[in-house]
Protein backbone atom coordinates (compact mmCIF):
# COMPACT_ATOMS: atom_id res chain seq x y z
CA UNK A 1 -110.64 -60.50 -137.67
CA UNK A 2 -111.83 -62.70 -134.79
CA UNK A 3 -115.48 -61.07 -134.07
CA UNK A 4 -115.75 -63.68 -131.18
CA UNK A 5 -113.17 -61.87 -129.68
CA UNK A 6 -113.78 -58.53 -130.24
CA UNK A 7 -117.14 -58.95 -128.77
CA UNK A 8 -116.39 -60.47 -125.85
CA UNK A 9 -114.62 -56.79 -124.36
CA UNK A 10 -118.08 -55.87 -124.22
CA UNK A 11 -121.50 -56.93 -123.25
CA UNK A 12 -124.01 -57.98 -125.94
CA UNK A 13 -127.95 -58.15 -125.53
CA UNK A 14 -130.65 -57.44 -128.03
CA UNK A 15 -132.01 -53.35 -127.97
CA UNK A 16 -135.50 -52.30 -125.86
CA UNK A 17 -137.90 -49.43 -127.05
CA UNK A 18 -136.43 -48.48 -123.67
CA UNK A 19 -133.07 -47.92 -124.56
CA UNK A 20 -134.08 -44.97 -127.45
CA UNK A 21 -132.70 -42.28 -125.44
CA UNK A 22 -129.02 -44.11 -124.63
CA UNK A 23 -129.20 -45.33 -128.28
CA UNK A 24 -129.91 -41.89 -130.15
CA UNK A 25 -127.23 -40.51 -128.04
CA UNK A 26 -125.07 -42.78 -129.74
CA UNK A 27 -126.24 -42.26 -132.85
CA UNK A 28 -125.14 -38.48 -132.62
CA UNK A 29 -121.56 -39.42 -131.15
CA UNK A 30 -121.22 -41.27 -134.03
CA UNK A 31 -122.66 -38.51 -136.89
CA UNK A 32 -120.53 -36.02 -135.15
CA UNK A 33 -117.37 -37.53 -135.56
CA UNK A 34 -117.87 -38.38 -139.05
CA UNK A 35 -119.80 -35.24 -140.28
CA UNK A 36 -119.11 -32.94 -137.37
CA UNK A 37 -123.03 -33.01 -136.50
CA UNK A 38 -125.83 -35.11 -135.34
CA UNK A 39 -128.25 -35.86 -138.09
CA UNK A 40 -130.48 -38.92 -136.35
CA UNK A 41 -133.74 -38.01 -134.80
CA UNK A 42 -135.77 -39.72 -131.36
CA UNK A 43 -138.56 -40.43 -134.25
CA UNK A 44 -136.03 -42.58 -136.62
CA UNK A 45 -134.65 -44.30 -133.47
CA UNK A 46 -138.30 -45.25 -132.07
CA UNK A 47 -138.89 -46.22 -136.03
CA UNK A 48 -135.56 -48.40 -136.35
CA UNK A 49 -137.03 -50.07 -132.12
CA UNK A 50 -140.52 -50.61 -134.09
CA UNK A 51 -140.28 -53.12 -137.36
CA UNK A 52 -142.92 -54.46 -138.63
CA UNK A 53 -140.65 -57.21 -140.93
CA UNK A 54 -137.80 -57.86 -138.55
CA UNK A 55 -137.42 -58.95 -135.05
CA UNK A 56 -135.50 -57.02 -132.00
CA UNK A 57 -134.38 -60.16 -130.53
CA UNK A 58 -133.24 -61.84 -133.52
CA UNK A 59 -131.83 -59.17 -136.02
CA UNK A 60 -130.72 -56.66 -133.80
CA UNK A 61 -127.74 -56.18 -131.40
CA UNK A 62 -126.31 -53.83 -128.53
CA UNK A 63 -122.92 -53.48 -127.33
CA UNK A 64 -122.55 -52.41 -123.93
CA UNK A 65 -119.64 -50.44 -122.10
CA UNK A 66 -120.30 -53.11 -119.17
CA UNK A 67 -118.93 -50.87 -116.09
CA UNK A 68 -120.94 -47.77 -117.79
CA UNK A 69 -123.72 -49.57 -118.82
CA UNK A 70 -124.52 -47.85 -121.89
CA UNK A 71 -124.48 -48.57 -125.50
CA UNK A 72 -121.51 -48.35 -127.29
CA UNK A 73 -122.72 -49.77 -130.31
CA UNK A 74 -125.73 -50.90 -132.31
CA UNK A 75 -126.27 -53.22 -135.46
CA UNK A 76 -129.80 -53.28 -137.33
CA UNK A 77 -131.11 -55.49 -139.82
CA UNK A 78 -133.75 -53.82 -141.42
CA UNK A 79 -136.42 -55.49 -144.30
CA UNK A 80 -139.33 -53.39 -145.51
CA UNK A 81 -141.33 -56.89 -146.38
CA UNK A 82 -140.97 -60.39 -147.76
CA UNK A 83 -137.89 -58.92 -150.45
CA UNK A 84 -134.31 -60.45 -150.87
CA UNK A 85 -133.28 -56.70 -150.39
CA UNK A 86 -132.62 -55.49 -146.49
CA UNK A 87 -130.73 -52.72 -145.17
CA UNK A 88 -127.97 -52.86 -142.58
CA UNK A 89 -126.99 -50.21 -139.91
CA UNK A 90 -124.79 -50.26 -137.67
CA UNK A 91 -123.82 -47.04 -135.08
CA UNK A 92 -120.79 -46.85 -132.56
CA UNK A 93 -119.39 -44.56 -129.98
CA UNK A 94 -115.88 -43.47 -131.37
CA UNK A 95 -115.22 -41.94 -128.67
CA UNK A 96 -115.52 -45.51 -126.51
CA UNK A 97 -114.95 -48.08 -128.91
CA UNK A 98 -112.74 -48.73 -132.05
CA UNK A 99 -113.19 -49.68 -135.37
CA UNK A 100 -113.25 -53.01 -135.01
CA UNK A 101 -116.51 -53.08 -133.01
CA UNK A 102 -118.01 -51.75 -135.78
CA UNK A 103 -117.12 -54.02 -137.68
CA UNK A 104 -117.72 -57.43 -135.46
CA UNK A 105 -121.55 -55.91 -134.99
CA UNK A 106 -121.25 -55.82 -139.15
CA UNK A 107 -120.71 -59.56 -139.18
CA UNK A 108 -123.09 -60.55 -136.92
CA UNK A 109 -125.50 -58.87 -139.14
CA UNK A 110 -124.17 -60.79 -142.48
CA UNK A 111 -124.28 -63.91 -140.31
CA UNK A 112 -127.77 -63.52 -139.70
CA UNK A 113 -128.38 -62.37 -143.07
CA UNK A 114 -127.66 -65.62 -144.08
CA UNK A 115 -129.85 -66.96 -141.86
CA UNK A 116 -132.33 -64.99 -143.06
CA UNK A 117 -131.68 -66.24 -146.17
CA UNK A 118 -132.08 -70.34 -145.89
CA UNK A 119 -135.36 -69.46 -143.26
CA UNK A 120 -137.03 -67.74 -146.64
CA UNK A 121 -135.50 -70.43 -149.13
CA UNK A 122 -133.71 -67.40 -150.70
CA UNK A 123 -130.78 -67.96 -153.31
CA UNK A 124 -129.28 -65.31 -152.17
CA UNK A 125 -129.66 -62.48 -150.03
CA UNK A 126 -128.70 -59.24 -150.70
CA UNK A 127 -127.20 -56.51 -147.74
CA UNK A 128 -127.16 -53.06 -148.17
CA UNK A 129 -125.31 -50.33 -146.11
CA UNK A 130 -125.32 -46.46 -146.14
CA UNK A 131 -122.05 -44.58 -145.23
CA UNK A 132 -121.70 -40.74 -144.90
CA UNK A 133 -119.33 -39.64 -148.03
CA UNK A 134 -116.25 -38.26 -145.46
CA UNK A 135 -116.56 -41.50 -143.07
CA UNK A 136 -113.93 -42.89 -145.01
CA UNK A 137 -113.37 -45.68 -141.77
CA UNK A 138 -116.84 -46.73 -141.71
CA UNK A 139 -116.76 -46.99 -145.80
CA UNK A 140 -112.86 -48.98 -145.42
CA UNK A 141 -114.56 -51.34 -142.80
CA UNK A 142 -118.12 -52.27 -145.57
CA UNK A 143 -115.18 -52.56 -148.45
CA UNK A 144 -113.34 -55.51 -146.24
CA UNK A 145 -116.36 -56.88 -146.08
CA UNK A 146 -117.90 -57.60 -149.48
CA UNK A 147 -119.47 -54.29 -149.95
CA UNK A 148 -118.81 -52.41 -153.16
CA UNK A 149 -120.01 -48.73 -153.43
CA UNK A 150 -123.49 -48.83 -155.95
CA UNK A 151 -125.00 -45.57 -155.80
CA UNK A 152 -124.81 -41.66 -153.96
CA UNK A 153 -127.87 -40.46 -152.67
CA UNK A 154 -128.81 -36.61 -151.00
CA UNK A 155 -130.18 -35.80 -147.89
CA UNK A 156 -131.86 -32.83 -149.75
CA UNK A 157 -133.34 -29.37 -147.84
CA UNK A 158 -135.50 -26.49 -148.21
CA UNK A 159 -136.76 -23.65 -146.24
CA UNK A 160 -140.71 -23.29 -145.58
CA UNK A 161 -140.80 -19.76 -144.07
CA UNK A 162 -142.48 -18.43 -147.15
CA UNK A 163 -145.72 -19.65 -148.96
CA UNK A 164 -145.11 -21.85 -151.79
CA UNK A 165 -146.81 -22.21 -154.93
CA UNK A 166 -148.55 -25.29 -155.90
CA UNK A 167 -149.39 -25.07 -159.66
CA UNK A 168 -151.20 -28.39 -160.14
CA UNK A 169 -151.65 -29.65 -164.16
CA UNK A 170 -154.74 -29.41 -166.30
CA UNK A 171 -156.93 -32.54 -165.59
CA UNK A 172 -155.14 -33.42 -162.04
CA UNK A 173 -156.28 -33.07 -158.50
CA UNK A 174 -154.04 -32.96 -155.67
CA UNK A 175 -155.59 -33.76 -152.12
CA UNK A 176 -154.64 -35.19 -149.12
CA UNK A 177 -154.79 -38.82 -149.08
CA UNK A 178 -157.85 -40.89 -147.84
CA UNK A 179 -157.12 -43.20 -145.84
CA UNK A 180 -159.64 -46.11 -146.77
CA UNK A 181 -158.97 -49.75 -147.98
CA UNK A 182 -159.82 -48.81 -151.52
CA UNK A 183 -157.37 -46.09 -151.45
CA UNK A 184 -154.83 -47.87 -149.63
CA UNK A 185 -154.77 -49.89 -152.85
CA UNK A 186 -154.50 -47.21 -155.15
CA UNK A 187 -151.63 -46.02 -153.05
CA UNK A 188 -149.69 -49.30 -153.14
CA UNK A 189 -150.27 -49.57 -156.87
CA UNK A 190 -149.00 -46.46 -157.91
CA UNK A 191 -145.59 -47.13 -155.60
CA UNK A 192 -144.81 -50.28 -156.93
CA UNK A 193 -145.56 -48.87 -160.89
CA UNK A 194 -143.56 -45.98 -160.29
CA UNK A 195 -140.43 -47.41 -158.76
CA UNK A 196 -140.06 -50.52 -160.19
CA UNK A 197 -137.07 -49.78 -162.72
CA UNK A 198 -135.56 -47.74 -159.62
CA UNK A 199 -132.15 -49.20 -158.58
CA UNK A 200 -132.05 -52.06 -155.47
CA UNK A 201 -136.13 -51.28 -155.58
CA UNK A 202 -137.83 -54.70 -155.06
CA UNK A 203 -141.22 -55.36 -155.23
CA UNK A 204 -142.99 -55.77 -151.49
CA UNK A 205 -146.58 -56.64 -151.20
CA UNK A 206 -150.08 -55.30 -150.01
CA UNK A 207 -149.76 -55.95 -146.94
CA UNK A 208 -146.08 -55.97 -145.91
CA UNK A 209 -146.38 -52.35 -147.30
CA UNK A 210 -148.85 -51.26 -144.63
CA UNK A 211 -147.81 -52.85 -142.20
CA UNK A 212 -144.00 -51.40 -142.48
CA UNK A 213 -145.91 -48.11 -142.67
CA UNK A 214 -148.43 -48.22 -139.92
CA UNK A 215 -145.76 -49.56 -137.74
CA UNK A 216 -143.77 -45.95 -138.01
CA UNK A 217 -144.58 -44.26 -134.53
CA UNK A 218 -144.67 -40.81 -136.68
CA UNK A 219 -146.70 -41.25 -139.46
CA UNK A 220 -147.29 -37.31 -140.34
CA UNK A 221 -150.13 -39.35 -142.31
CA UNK A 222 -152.22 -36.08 -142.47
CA UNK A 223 -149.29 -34.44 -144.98
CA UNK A 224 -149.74 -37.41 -147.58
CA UNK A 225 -151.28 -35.90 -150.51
CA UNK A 226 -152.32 -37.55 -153.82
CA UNK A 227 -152.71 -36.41 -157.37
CA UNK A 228 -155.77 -37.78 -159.43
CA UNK A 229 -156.47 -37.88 -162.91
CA UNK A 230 -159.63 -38.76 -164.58
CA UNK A 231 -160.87 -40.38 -161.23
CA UNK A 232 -157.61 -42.62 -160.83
CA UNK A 233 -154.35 -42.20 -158.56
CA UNK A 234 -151.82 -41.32 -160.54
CA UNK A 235 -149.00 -40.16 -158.12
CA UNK A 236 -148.48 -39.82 -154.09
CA UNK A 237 -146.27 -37.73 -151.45
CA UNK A 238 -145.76 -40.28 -148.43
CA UNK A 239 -145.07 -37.46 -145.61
CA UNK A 240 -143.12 -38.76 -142.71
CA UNK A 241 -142.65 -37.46 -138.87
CA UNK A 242 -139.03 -38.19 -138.43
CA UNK A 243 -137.97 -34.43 -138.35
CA UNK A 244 -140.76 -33.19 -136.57
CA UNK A 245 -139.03 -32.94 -133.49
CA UNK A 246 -136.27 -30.54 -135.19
CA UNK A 247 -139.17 -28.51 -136.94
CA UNK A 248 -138.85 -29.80 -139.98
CA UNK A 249 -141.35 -32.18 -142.47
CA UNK A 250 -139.84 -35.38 -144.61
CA UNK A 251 -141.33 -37.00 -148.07
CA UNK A 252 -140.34 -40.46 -147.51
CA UNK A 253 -141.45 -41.52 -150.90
CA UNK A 254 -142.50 -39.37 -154.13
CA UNK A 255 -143.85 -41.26 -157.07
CA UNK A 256 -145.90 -40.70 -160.15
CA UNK A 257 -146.84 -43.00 -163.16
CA UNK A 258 -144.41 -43.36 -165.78
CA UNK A 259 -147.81 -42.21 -168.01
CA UNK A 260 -148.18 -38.80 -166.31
CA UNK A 261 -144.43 -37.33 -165.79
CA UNK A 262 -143.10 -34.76 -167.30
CA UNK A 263 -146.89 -32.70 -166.52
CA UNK A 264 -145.10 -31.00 -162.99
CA UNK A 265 -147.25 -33.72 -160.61
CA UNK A 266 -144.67 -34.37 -159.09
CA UNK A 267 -143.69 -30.79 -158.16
CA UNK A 268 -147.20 -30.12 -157.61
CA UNK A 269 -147.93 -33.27 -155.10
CA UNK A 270 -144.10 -32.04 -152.91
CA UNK A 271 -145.44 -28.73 -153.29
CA UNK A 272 -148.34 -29.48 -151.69
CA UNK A 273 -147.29 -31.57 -149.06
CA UNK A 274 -144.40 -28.70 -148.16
CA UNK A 275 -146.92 -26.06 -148.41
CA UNK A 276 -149.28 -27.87 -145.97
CA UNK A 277 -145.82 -28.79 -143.66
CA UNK A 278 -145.82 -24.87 -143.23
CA UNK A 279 -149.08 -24.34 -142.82
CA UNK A 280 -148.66 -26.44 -139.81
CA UNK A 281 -145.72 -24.11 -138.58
CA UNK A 282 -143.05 -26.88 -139.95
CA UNK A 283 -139.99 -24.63 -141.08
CA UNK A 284 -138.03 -26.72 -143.24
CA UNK A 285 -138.55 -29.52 -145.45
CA UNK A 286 -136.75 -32.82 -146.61
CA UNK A 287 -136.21 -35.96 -148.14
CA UNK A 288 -133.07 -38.08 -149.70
CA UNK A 289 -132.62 -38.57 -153.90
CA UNK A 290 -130.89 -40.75 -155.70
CA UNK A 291 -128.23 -38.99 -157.87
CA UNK A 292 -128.33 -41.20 -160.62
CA UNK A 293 -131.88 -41.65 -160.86
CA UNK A 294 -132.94 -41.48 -164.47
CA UNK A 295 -136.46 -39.22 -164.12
CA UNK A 296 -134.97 -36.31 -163.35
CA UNK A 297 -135.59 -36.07 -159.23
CA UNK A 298 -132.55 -34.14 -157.98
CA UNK A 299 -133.45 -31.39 -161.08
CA UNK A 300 -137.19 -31.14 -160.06
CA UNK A 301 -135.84 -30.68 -156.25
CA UNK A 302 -133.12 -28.40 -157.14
CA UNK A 303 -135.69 -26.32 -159.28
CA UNK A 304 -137.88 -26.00 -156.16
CA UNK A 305 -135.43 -24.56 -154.07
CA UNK A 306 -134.07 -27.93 -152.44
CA UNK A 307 -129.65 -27.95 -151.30
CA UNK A 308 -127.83 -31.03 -150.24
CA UNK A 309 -126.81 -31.41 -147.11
CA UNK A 310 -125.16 -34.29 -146.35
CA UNK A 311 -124.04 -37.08 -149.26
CA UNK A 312 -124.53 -40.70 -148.48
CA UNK A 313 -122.76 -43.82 -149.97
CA UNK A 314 -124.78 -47.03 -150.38
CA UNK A 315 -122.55 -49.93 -150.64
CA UNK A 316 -124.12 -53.78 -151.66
CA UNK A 317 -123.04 -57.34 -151.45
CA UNK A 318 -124.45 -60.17 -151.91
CA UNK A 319 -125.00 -62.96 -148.99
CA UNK A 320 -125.40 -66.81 -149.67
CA UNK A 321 -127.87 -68.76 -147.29
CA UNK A 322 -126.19 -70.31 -144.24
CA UNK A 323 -125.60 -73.92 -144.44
CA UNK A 324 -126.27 -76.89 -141.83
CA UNK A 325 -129.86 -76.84 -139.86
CA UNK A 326 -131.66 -74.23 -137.72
């Protein structure tokens, strides 16, 4: 496929924090046709405008309907801090652009992946991609280009309309996070302990790891809650904003110590979090699991009450450094 060409029907410029509105609206044209609704949020877009570890006018890209003037599509690279691992997304208009736009914004993205790639001396980078289980075009177009299917992850959902019970273990505490230096520290530790045998996680440091998360414009950073045993963190709930707007709360990340599972902290610390979500009038709650995941997540969220609702496909390839200079 000639991506040159493909590209050159429409107008291409990097994305502004201005263009959220056009650019969620896209977002939903392109949900809707694949899953007959509009999943994406104002807070994800203004998150996906914001990174801390990535650059809007290097490793991002617009297409433009250039007599409309609005986006028709939109590619993302997206790296959560000094790791060989980093997402791709990219969004399109179905109803004013084919296929094959997707998939010309998808190679710019590898191309600059690979760029990516000699700029951090990496031997390799690696992509990945999430496609909604019925977009069966969108999975077709990652497939021709590298990307094998790895994994199947939730988008998981409970109601909050009724108090819930938060039965914390003998010996823990559960309380909302403090947000100091020495407990940023704790926090970090205990996410990088907990999820390092998770699949695609890679290790990001100190810092990166703040400043991804301090760069999110909805930070919900007064739902975080921690569990402590015998004065030490031992597991956290990393609330996030992102469905505020739609009256809901989101656990970005849920992780305890491979030392203190199987006690219910982790039920206790989502428990928590959800409890204080609808405390604050929040009426639903969410977050995403990995299917396969090996401690038993989708059980404990199933137990609590939690349903599916929509089933993603992550897809992975590899992608070698470019060659020649900068």
């Amino acid at each position: 496929m000639d991506t040159t060409a493909t590209i050159a029907a429409w107008g291409l410029r990097r994305p502004t924090p201005a263009d959220a509105p056009a650019l969620l609206a896209l977002c939903h044209a392109d949900e809707s046709a694949a899953i007959g609704r509009a999943v994406t949020t104002r807070a994800e877009v203004d998150e996906l405008l914001a990174p801390a570890h990535t650059r809007l006018d290097a490793d991002q890209w617009v297409a433009v309907d250039i007599q409309r003037g609005l986006p028709v599509g939109w590619a993302i690279l997206w790296d959560h801090g000094g790791s060989d691992h980093q997402d791709v997304d990219v969004y399109r208009d179905p109803g004013r652009c084919g296929e094959d736009l997707r998939g010309a914004l998808l190679d710019l993205a590898l191309a600059r992946l690979a760029e990516r790639a000699r700029e951090s001396s990496y031997p390799m980078m690696h992509a990945s991609a999430g496609a909604f289980a019925d977009d069966i075009t969108y999975q077709a177009t990652l497939v021709s280009r590298g990307f094998e299917h790895a994994r199947t992850y939730h988008r998981m959902r409970m109601d909050l309309t009724r108090p819930l019970r938060v039965a914390v273990p003998t010996g823990v505490e559960v309380v909302p996070f403090d947000d100091g230096e020495r407990s940023r520290r704790a926090f970090h530790r205990v996410v990088e302990e907990s999820f390092v045998d998770h699949f695609g996680y890679t290790r990001i440091a100190y810092a990166d790891y703040w400043a991804d998360a301090d760069a999110e414009p909805a930070p919900d950073r007064e739902f975080w809650r921690v569990a402590i045993a015998d004065g030490s963190l031992i597991g956290v709930s990393k609330a996030s904003g992102r469905n505020a707007e739609l009256g809901g709360g989101y656990v970005a990340e849920l992780a305890v110590l491979a030392s203190h599972r199987g006690r219910g902290v982790a039920t206790a610390l989502l428990a928590s979090t959800f409890e204080a979500y609808r405390q604050a009038g929040r009426t639903w709650g969410g977050l995403t699991v990995d299917t396969e995941n090996t401690t038993g997540a989708l059980s404990l969220y199933t137990a609590m009450g939690m349903a599916p609702t929509e089933q993603v496909f992550e897809h992975v390839r590899e992608v070698a450094p470019a060659t020649g200079s900068t």
